[in-house]
C-alpha atoms as a PDB file:
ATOM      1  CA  UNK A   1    -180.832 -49.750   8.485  1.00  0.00           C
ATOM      2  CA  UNK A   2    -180.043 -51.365  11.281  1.00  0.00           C
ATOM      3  CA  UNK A   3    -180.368 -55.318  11.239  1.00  0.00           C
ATOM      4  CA  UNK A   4    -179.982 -58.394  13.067  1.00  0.00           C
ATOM      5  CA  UNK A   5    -178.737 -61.629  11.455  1.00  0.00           C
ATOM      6  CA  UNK A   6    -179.658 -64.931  13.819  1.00  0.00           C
ATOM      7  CA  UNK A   7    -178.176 -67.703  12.033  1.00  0.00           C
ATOM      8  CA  UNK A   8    -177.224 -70.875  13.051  1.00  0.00           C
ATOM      9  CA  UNK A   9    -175.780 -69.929  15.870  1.00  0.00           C
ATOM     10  CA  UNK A  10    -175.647 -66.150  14.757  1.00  0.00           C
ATOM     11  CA  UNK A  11    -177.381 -62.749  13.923  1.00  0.00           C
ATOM     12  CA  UNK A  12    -176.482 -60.052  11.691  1.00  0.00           C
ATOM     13  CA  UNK A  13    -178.070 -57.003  10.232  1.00  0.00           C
ATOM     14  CA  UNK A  14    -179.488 -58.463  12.890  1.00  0.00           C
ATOM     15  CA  UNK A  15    -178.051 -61.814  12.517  1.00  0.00           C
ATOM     16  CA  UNK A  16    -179.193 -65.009  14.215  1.00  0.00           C
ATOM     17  CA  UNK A  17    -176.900 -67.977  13.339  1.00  0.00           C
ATOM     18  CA  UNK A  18    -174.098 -70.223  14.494  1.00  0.00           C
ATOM     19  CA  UNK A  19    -171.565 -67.337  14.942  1.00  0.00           C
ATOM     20  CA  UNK A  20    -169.409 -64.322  13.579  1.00  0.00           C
ATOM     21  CA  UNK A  21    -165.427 -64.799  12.608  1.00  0.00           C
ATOM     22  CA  UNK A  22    -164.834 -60.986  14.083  1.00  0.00           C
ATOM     23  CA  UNK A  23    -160.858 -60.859  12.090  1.00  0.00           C
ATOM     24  CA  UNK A  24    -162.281 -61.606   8.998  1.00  0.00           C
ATOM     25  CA  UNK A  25    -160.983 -59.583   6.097  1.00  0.00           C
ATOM     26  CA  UNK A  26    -164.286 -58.964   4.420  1.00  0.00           C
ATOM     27  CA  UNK A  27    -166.632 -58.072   7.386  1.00  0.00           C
ATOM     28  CA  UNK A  28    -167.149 -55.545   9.365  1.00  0.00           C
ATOM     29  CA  UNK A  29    -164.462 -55.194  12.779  1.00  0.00           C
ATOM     30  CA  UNK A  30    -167.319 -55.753  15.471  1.00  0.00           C
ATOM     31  CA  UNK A  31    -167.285 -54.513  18.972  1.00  0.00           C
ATOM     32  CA  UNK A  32    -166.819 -57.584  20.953  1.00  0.00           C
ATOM     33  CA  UNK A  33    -168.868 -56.580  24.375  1.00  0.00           C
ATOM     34  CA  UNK A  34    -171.365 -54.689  22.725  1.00  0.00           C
ATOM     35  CA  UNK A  35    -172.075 -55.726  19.321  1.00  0.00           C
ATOM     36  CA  UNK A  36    -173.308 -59.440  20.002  1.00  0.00           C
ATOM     37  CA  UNK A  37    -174.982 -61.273  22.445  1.00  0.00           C
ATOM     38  CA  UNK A  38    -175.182 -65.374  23.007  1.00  0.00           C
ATOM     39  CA  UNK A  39    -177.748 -67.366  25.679  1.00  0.00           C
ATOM     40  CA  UNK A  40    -174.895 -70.148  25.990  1.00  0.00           C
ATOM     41  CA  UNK A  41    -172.911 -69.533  28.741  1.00  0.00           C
ATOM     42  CA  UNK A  42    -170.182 -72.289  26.990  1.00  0.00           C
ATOM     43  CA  UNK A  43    -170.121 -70.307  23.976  1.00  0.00           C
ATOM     44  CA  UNK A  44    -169.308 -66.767  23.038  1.00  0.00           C
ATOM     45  CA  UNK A  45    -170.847 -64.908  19.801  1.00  0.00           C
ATOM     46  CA  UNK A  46    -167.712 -63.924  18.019  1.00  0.00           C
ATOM     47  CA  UNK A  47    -166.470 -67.162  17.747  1.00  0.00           C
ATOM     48  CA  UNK A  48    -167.793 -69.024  14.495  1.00  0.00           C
ATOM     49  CA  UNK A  49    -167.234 -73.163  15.090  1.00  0.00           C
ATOM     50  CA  UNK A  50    -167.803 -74.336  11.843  1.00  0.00           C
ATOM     51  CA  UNK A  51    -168.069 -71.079   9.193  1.00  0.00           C
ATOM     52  CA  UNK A  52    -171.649 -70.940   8.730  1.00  0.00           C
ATOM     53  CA  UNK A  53    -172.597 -67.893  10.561  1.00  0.00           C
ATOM     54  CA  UNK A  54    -169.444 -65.716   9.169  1.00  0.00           C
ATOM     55  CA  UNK A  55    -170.700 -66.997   5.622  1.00  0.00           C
ATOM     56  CA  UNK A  56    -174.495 -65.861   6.022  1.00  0.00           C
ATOM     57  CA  UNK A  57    -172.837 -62.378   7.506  1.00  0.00           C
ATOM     58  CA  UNK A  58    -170.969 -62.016   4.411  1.00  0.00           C
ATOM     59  CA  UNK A  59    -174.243 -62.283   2.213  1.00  0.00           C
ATOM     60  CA  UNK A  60    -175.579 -59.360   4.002  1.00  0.00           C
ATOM     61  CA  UNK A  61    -172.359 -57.475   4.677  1.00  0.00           C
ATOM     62  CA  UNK A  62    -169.749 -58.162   3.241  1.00  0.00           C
ATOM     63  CA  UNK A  63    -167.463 -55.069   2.443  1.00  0.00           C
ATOM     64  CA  UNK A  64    -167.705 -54.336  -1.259  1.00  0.00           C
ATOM     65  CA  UNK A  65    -164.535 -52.346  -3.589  1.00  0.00           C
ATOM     66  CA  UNK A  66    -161.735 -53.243  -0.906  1.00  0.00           C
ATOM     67  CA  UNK A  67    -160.481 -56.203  -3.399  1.00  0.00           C
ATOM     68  CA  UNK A  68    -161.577 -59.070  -0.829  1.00  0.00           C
ATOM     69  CA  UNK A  69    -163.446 -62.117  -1.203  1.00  0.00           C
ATOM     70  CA  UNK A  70    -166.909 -61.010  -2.943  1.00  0.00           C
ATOM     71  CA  UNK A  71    -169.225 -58.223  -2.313  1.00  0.00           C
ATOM     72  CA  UNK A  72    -173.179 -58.537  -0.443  1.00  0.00           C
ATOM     73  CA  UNK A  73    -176.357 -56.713   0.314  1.00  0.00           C
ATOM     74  CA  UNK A  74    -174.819 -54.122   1.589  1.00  0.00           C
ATOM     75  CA  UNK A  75    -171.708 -53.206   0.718  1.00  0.00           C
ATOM     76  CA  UNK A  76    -171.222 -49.901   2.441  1.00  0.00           C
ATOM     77  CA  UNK A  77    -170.273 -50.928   6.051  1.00  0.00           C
ATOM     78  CA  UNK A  78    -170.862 -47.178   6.996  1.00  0.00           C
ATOM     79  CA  UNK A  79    -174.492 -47.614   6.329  1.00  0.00           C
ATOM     80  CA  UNK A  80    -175.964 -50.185   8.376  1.00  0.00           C
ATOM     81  CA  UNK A  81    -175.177 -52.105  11.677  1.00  0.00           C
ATOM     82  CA  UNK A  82    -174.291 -55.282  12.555  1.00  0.00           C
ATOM     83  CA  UNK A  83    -175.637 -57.271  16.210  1.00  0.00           C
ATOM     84  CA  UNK A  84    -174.872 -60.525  15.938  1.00  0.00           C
ATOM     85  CA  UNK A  85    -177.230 -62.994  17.945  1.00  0.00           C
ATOM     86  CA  UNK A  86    -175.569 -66.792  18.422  1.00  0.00           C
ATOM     87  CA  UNK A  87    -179.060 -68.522  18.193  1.00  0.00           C
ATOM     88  CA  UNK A  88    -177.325 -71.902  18.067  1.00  0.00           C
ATOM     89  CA  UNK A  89    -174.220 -73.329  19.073  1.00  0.00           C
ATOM     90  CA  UNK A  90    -171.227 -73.873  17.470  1.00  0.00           C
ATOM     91  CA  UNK A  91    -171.855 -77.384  16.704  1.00  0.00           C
ATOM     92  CA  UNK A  92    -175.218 -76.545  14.856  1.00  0.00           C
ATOM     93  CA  UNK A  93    -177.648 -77.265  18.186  1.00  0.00           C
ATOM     94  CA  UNK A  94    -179.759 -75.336  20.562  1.00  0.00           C
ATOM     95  CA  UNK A  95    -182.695 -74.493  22.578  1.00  0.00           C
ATOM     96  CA  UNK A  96    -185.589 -72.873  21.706  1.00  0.00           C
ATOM     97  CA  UNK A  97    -185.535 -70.763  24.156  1.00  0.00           C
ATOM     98  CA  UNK A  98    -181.634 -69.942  23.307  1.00  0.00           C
ATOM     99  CA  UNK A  99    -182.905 -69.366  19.986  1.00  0.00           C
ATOM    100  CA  UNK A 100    -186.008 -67.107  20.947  1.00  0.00           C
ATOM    101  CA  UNK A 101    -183.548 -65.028  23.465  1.00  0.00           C
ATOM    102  CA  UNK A 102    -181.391 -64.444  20.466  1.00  0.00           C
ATOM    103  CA  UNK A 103    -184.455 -63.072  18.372  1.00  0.00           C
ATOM    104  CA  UNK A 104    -185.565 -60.579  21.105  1.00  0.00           C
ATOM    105  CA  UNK A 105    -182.064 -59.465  22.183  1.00  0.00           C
ATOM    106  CA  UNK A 106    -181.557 -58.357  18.670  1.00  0.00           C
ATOM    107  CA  UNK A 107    -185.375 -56.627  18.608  1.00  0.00           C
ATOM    108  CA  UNK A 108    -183.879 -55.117  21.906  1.00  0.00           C
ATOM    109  CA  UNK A 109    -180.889 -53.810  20.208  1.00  0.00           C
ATOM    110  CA  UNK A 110    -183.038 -52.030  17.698  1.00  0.00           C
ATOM    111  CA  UNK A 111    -183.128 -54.405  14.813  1.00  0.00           C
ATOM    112  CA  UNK A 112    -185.537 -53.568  12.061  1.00  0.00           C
ATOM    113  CA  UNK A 113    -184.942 -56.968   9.476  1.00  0.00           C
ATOM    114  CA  UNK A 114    -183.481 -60.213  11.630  1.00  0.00           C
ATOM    115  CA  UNK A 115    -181.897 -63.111   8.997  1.00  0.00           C
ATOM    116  CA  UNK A 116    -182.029 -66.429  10.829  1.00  0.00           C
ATOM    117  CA  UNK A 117    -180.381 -69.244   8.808  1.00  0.00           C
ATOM    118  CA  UNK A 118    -181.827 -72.617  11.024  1.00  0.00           C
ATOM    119  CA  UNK A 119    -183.428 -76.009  11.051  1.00  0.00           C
ATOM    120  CA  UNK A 120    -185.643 -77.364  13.550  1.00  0.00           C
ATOM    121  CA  UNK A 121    -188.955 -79.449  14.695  1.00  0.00           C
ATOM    122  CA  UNK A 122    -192.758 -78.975  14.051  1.00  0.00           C
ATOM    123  CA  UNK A 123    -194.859 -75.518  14.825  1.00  0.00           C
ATOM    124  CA  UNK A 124    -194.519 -74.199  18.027  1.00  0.00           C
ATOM    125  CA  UNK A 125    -197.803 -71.541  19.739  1.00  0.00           C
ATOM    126  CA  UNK A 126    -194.936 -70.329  21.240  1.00  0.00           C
ATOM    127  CA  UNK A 127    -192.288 -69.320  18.664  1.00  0.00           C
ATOM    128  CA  UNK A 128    -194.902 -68.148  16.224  1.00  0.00           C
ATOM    129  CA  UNK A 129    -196.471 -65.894  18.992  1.00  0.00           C
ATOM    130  CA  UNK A 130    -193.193 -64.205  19.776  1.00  0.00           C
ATOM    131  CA  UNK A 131    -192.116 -64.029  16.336  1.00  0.00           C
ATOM    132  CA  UNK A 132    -195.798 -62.376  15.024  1.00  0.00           C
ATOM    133  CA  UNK A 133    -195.122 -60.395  17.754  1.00  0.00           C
ATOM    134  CA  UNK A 134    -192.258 -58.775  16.751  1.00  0.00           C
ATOM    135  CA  UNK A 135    -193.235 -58.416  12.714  1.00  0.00           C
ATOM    136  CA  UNK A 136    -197.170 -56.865  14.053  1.00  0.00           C
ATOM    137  CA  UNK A 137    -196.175 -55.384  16.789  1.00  0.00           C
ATOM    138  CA  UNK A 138    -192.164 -53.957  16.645  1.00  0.00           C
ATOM    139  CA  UNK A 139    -191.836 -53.582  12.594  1.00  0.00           C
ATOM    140  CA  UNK A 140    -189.504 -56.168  12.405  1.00  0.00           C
ATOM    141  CA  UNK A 141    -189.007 -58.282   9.214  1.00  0.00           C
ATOM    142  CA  UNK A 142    -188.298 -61.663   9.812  1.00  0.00           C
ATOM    143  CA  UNK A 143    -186.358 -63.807   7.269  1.00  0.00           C
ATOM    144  CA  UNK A 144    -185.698 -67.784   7.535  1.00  0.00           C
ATOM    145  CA  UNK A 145    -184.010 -70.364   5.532  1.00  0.00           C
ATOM    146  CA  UNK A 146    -186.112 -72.930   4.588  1.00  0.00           C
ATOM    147  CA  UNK A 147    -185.056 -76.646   4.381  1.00  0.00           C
ATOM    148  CA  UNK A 148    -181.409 -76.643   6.756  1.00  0.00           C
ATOM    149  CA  UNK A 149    -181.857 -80.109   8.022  1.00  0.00           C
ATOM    150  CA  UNK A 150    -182.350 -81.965   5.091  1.00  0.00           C
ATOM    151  CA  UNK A 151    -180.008 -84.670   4.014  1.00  0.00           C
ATOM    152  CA  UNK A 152    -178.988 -86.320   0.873  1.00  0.00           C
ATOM    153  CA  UNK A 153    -179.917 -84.761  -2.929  1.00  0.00           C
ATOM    154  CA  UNK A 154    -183.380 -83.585  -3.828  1.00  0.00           C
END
């Protein structure tokens, strides 16, 4: 399987989030110039500002029996790739656009299931067209968080 994650400003299995700490012990060793891609031209999409993005990796990757941290998803690195897609910027902001470039670079890349870990405004024509798109249209399975910009207790 290959897979995107887009999280807050990274993607992995395809991942679309924040970012992706490539040295960590637990994860996969990426490919820096061809294994990620980010819109920002002030940020790069191995470099994880604040931990989120390297944290929703780990949930789908993280490297299981090597006596590190926990184990995820998919524990066999050997049977699934990793592009990582910096939707959003290191200090948790972004552009829609940013965001939707990070979504179809990963599609471009091949990505069959795309985990996006974000918050954001109202319904956009736009966004759901593109993202419809891809699920109708490319096979892609699209999965969100739900509820990242809430504050306080529930």
């Amino acid at each position: 399987v290959y897979s995107c994650v887009l999280m807050n400003p990274l993607l992995a299995a395809q991942q679309l989030t924040h970012s992706y700490d490539n040295n960590h012990i637990d994860l996969p060793d990426l490919n820096v110039p061809h294994d990620g891609y980010c819109p920002y031209s002030d940020q790069t999409w191995n470099h994880d500002g604040n931990g989120h993005g390297t944290h929703c990796a780990g949930i789908v990757g993280a490297i299981g029996g090597n006596g590190e941290g926990l184990t995820s998803l998919n524990p066999d690195p050997n049977k699934f790739d990793f592009f990582i897609s910096k939707g959003l910027k290191d200090s948790g902001t972004g552009t829609l656009s940013g965001i939707l470039s990070a979504v179809q670079k990963c599609v471009d890349n091949g990505a069959k299931i795309i985990s996006m870990s974000l918050g954001g405004g109202g319904f956009s024509d736009i966004t759901n067209d593109q993202l419809s798109g891809h699920y109708e249209n490319d096979g892609v399975l699209l999965i969100a968080s739900a509820g990242n910009n809430v504050s306080g207790s529930i």
